[in-house]
PDB file of N, CA and C in Angstrom:
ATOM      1  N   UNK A   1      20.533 -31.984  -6.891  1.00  0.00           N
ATOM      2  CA  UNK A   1      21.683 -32.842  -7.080  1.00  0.00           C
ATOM      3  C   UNK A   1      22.920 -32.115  -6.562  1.00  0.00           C
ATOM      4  N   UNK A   2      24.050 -33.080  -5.788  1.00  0.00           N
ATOM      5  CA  UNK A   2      25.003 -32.248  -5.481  1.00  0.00           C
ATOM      6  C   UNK A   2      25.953 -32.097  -6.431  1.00  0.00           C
ATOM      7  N   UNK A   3      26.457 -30.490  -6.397  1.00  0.00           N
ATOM      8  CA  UNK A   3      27.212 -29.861  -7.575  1.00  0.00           C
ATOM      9  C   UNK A   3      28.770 -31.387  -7.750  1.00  0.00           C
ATOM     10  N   UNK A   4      29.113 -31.973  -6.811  1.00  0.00           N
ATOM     11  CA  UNK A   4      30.304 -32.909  -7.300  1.00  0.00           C
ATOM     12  C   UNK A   4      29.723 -33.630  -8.494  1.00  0.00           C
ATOM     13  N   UNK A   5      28.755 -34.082  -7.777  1.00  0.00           N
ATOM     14  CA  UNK A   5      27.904 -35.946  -8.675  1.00  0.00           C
ATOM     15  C   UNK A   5      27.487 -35.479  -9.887  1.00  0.00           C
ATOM     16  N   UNK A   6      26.785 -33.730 -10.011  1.00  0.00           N
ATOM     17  CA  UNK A   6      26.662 -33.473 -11.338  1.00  0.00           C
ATOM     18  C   UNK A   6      27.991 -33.448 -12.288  1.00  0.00           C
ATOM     19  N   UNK A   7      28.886 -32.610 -11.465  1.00  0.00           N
ATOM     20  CA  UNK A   7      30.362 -32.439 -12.367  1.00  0.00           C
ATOM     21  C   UNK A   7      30.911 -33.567 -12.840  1.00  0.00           C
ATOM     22  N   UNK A   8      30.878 -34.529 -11.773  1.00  0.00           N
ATOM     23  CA  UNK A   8      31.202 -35.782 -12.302  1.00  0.00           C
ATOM     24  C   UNK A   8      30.603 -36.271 -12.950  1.00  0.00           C
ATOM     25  N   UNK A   9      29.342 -36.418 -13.346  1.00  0.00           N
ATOM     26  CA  UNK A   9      28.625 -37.125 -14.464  1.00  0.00           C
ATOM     27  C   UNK A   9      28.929 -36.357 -15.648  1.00  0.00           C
ATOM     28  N   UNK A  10      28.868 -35.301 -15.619  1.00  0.00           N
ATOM     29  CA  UNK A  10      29.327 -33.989 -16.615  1.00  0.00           C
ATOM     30  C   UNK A  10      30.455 -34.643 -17.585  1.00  0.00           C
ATOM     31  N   UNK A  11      31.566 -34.540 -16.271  1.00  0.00           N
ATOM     32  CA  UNK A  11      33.029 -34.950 -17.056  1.00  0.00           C
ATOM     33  C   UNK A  11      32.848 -36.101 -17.693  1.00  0.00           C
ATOM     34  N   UNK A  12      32.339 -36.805 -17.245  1.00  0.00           N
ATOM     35  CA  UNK A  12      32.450 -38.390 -17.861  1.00  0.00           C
ATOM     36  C   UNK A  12      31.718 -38.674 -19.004  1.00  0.00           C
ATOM     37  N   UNK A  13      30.720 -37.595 -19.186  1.00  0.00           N
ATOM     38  CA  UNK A  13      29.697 -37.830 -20.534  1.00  0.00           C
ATOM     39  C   UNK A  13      30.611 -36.761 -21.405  1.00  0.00           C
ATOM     40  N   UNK A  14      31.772 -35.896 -21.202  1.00  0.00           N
ATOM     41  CA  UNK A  14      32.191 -35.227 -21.892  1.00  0.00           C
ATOM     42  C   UNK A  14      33.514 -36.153 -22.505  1.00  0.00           C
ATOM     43  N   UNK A  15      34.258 -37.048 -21.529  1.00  0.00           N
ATOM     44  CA  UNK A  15      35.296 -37.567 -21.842  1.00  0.00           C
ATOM     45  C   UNK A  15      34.342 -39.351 -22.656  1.00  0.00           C
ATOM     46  N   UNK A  16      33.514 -39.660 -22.709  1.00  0.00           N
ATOM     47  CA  UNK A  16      32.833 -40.609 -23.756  1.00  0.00           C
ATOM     48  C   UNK A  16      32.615 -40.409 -24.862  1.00  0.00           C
ATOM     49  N   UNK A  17      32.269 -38.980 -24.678  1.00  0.00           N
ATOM     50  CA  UNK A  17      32.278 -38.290 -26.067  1.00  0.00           C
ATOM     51  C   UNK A  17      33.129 -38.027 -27.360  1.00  0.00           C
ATOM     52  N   UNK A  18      34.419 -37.451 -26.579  1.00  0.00           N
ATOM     53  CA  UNK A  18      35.672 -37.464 -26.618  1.00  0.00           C
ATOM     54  C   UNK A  18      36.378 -38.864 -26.873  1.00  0.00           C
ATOM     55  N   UNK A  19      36.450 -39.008 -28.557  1.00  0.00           N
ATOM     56  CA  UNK A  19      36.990 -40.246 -28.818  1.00  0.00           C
ATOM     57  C   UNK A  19      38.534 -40.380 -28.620  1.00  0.00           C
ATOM     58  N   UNK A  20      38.761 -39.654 -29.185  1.00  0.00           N
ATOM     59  CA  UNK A  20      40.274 -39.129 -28.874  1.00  0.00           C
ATOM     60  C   UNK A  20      40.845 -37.979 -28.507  1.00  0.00           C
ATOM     61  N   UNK A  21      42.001 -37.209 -27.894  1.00  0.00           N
ATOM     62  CA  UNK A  21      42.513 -36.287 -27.214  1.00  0.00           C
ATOM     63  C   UNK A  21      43.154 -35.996 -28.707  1.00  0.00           C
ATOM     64  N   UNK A  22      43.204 -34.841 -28.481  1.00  0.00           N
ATOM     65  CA  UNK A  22      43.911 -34.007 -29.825  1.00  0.00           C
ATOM     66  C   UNK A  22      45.468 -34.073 -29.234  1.00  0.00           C
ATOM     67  N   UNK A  23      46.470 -34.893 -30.066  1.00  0.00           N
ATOM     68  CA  UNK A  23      47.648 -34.865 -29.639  1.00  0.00           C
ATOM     69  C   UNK A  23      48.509 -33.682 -29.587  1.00  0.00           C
ATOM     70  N   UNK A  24      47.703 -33.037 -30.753  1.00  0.00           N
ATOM     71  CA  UNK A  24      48.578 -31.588 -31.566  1.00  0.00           C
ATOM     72  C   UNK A  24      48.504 -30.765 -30.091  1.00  0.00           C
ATOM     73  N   UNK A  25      47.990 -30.842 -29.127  1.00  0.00           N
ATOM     74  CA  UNK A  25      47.408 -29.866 -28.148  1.00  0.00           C
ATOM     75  C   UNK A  25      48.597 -30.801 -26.786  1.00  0.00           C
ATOM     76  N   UNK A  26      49.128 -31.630 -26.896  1.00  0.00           N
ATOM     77  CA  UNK A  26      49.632 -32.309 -25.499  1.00  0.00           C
ATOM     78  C   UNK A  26      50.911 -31.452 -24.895  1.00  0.00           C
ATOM     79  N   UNK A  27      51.757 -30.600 -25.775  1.00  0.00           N
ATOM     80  CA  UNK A  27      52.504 -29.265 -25.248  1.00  0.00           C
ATOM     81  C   UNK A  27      51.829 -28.523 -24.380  1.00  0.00           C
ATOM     82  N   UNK A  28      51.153 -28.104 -25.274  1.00  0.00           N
ATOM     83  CA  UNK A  28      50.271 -27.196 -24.825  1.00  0.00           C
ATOM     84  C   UNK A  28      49.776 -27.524 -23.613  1.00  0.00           C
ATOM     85  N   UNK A  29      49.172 -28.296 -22.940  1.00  0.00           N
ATOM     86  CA  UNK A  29      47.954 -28.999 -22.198  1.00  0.00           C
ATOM     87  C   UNK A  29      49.410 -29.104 -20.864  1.00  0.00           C
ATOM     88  N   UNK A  30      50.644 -29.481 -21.124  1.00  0.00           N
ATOM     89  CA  UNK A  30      51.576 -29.762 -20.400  1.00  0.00           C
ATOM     90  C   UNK A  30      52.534 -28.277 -19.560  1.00  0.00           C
ATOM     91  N   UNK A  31      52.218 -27.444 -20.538  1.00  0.00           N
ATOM     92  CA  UNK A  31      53.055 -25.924 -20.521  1.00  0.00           C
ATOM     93  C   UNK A  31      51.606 -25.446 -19.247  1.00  0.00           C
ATOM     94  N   UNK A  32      50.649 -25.646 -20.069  1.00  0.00           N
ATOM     95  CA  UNK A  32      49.324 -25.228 -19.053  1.00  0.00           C
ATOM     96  C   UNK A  32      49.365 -25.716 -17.877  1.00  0.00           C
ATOM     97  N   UNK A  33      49.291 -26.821 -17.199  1.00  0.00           N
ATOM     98  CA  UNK A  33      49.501 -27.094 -16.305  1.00  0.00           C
ATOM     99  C   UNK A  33      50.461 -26.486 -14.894  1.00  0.00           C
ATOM    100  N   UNK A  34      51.787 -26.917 -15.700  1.00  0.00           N
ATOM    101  CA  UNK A  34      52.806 -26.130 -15.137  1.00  0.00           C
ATOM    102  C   UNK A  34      52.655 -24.919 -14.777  1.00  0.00           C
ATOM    103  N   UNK A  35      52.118 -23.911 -15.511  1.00  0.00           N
ATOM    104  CA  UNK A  35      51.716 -22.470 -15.410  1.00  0.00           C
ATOM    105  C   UNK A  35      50.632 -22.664 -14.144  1.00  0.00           C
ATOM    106  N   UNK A  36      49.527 -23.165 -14.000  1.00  0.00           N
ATOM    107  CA  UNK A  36      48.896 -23.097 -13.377  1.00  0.00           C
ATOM    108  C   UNK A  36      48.845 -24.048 -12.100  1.00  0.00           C
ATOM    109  N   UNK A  37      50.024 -24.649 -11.978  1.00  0.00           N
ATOM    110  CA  UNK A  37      50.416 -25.779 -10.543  1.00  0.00           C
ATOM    111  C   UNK A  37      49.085 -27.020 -10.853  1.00  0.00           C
ATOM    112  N   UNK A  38      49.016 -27.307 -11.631  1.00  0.00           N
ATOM    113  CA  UNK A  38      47.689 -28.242 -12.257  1.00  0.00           C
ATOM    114  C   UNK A  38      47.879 -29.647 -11.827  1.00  0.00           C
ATOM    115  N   UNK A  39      47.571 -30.286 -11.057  1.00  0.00           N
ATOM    116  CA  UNK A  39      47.792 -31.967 -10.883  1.00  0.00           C
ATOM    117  C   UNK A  39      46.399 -32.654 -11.154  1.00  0.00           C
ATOM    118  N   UNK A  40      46.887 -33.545 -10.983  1.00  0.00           N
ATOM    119  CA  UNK A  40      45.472 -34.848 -11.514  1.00  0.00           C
ATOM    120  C   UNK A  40      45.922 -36.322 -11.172  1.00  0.00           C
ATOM    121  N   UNK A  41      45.239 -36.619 -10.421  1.00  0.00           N
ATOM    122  CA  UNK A  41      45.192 -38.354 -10.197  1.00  0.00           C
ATOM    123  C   UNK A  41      44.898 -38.583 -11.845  1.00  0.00           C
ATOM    124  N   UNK A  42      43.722 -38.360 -11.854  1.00  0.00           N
ATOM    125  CA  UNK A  42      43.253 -38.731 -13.145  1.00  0.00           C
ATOM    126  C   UNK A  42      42.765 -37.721 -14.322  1.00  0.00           C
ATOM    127  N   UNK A  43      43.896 -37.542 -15.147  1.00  0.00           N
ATOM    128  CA  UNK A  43      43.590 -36.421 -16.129  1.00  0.00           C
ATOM    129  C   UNK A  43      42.753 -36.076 -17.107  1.00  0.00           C
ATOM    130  N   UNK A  44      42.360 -37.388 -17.591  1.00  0.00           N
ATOM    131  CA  UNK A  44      40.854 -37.515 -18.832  1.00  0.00           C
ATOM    132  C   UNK A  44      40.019 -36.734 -18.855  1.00  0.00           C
ATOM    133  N   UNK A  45      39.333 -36.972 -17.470  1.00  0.00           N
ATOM    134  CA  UNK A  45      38.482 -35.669 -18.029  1.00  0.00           C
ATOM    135  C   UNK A  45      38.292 -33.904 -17.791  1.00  0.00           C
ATOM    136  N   UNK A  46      39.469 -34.123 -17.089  1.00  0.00           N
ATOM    137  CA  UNK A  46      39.953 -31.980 -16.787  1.00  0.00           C
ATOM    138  C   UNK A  46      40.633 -31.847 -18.400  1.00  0.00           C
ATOM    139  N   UNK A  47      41.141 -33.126 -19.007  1.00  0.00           N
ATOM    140  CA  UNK A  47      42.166 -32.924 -20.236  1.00  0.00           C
ATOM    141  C   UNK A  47      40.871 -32.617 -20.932  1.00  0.00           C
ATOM    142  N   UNK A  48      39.518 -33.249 -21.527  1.00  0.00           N
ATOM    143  CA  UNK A  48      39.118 -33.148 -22.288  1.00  0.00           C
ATOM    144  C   UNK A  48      38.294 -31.739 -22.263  1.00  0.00           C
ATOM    145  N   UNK A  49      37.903 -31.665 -20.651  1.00  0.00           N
ATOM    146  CA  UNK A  49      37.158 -30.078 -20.627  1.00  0.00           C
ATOM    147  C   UNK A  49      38.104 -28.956 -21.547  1.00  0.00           C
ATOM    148  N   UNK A  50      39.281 -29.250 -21.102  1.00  0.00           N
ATOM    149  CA  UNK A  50      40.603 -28.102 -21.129  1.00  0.00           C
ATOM    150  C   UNK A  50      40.292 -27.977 -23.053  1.00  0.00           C
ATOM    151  N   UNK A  51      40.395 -28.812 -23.110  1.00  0.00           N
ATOM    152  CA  UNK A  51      40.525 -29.572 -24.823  1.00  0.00           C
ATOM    153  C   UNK A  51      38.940 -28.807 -25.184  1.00  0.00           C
ATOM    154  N   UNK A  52      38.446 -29.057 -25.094  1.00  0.00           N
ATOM    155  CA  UNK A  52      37.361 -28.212 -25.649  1.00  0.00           C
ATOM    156  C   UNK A  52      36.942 -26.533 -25.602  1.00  0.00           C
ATOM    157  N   UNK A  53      37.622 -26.388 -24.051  1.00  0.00           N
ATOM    158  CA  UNK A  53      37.539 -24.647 -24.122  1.00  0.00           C
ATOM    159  C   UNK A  53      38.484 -24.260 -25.049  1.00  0.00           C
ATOM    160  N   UNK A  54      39.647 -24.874 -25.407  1.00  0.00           N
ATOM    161  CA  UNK A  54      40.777 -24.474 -25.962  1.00  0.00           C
ATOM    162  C   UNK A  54      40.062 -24.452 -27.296  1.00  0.00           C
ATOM    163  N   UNK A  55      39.899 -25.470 -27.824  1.00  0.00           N
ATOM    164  CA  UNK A  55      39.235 -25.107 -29.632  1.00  0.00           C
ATOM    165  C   UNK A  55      38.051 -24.105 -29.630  1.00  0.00           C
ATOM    166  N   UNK A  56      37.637 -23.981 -28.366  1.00  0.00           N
ATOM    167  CA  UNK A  56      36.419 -23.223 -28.534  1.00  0.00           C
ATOM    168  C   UNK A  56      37.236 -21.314 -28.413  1.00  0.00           C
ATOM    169  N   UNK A  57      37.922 -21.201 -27.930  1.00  0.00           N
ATOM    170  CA  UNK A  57      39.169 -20.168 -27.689  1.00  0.00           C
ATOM    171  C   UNK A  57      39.602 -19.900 -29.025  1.00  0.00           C
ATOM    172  N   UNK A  58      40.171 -21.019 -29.534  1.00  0.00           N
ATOM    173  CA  UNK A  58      41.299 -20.618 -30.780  1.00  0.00           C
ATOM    174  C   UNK A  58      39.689 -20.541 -31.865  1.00  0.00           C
ATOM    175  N   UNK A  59      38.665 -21.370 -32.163  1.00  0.00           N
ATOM    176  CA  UNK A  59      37.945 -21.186 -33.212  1.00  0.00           C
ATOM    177  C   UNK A  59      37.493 -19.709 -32.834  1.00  0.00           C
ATOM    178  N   UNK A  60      36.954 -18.995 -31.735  1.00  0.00           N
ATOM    179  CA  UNK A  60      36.513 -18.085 -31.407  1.00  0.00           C
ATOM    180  C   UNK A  60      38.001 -16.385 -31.896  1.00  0.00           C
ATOM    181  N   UNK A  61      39.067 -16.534 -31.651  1.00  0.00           N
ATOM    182  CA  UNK A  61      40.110 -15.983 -32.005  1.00  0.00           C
ATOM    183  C   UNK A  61      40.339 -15.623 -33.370  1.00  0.00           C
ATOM    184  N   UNK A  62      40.097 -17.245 -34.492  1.00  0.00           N
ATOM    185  CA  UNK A  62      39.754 -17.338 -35.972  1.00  0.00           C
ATOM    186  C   UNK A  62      38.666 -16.031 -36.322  1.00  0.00           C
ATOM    187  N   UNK A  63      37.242 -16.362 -35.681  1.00  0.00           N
ATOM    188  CA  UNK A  63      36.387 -15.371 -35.882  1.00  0.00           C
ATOM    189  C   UNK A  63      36.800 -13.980 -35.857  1.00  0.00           C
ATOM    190  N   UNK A  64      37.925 -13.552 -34.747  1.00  0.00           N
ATOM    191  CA  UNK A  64      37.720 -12.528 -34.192  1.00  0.00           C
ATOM    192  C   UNK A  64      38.738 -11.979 -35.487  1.00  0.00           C
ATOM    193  N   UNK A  65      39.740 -12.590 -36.034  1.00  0.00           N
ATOM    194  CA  UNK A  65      41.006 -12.311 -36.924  1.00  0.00           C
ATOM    195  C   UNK A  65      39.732 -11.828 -38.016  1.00  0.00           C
ATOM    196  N   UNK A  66      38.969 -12.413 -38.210  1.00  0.00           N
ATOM    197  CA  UNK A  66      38.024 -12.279 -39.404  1.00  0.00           C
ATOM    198  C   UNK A  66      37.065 -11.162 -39.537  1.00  0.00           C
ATOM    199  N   UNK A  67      36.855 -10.540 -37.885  1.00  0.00           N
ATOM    200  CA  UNK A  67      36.367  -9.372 -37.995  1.00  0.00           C
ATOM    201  C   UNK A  67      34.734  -9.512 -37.190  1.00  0.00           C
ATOM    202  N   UNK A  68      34.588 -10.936 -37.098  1.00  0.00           N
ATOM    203  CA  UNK A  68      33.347 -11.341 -36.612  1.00  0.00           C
ATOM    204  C   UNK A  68      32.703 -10.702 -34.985  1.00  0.00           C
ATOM    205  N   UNK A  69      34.084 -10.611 -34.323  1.00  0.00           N
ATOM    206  CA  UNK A  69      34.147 -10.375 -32.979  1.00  0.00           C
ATOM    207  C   UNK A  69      35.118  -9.107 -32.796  1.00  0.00           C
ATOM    208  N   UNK A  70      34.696  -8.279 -31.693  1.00  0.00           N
ATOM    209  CA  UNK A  70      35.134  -7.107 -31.049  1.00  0.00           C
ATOM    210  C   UNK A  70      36.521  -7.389 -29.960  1.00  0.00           C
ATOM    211  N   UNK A  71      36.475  -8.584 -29.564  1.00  0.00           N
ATOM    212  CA  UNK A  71      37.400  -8.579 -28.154  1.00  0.00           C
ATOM    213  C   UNK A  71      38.286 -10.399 -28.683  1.00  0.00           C
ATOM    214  N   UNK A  72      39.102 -10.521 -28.110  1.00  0.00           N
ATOM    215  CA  UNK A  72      39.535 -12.002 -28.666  1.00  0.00           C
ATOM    216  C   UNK A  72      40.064 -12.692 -27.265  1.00  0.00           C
ATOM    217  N   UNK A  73      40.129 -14.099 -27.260  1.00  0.00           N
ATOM    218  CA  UNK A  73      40.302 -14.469 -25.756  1.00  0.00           C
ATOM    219  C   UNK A  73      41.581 -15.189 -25.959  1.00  0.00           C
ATOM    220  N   UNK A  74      41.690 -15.297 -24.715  1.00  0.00           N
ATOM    221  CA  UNK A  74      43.075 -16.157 -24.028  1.00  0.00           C
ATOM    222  C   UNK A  74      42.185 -17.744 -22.677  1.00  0.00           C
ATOM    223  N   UNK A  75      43.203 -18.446 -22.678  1.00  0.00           N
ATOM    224  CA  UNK A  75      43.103 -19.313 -21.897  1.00  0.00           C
ATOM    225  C   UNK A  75      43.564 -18.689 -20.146  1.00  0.00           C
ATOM    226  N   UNK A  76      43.083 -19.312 -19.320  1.00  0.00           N
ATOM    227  CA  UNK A  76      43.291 -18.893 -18.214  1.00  0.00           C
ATOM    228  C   UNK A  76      43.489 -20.282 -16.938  1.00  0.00           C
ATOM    229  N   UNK A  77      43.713 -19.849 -15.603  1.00  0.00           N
ATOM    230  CA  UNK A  77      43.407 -21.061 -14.845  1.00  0.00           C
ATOM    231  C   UNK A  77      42.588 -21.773 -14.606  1.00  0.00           C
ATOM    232  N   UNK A  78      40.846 -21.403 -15.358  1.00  0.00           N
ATOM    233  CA  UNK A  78      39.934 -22.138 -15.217  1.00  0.00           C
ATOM    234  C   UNK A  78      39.754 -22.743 -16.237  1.00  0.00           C
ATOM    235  N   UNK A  79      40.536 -23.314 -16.993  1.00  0.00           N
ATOM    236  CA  UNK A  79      40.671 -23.734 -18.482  1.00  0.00           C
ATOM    237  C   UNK A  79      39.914 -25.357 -18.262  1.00  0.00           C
ATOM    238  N   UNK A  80      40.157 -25.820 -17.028  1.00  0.00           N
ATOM    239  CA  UNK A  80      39.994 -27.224 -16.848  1.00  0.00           C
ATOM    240  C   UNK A  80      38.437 -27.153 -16.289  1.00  0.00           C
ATOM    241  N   UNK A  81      37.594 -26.506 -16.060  1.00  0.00           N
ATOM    242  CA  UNK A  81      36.409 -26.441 -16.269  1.00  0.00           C
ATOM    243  C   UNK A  81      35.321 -25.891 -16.845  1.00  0.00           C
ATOM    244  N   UNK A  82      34.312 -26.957 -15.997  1.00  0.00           N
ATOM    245  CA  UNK A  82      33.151 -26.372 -17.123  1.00  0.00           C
ATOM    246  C   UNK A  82      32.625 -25.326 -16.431  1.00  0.00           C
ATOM    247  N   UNK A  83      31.392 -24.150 -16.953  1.00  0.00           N
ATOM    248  CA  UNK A  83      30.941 -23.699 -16.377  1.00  0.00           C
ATOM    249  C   UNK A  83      30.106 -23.575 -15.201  1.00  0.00           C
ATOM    250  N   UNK A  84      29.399 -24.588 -14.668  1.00  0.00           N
ATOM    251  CA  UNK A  84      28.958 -25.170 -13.776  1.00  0.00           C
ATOM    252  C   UNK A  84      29.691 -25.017 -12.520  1.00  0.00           C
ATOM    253  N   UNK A  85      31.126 -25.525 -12.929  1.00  0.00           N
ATOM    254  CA  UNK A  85      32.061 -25.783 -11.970  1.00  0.00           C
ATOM    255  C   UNK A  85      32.412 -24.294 -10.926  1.00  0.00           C
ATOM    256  N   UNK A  86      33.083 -23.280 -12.030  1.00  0.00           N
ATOM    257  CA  UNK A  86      33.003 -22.249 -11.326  1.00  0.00           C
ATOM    258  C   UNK A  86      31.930 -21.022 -11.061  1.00  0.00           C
ATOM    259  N   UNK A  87      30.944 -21.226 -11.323  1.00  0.00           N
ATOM    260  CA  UNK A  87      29.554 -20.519 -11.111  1.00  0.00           C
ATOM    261  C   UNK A  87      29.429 -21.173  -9.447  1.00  0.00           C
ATOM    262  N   UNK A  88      29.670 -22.299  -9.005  1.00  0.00           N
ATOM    263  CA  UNK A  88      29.239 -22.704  -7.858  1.00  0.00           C
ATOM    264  C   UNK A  88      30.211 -22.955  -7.321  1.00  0.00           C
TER     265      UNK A  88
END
């Protein structure tokens, strides 16, 4: 399968999923962008990837405050994908 048609099916079963966008996060998601020259015809589903590494970031950070984890992360310019995306 070609890596687009997968990504794209990807995003779209991720943004169906995705009932709603976490509003608490739309600064954020907006400051990000900017930082990273970020555009989008259509934002849904880079928003919802972004939206999920991000809780997966901050829940992972929680752990790390707690002692669970050795190293703690930050968001970066590949925030808007999945892994798939930049492996290939």
């Amino acid at each position: 399968m070609h890596p687009f048609v997968f990504l794209t099916a990807l995003c779209l079963g991720i943004v169906s999923a995705t009932i709603e966008l976490d509003q608490r996060l739309d600064e954020e998601w907006i400051r990000w962008k900017e930082k990273y020259g970020k555009q989008y015809g259509v934002e849904e589903c880079r928003r919802a990837v972004w939206e999920k590494n991000m809780k997966m970031i901050i829940q992972h950070n929680r752990e790390y405050d707690q002692g669970k984890h050795n190293f703690d992360m930050a968001m970066n310019g590949f925030g808007d994908m999945v892994s798939v995306a930049w492996i290939c």
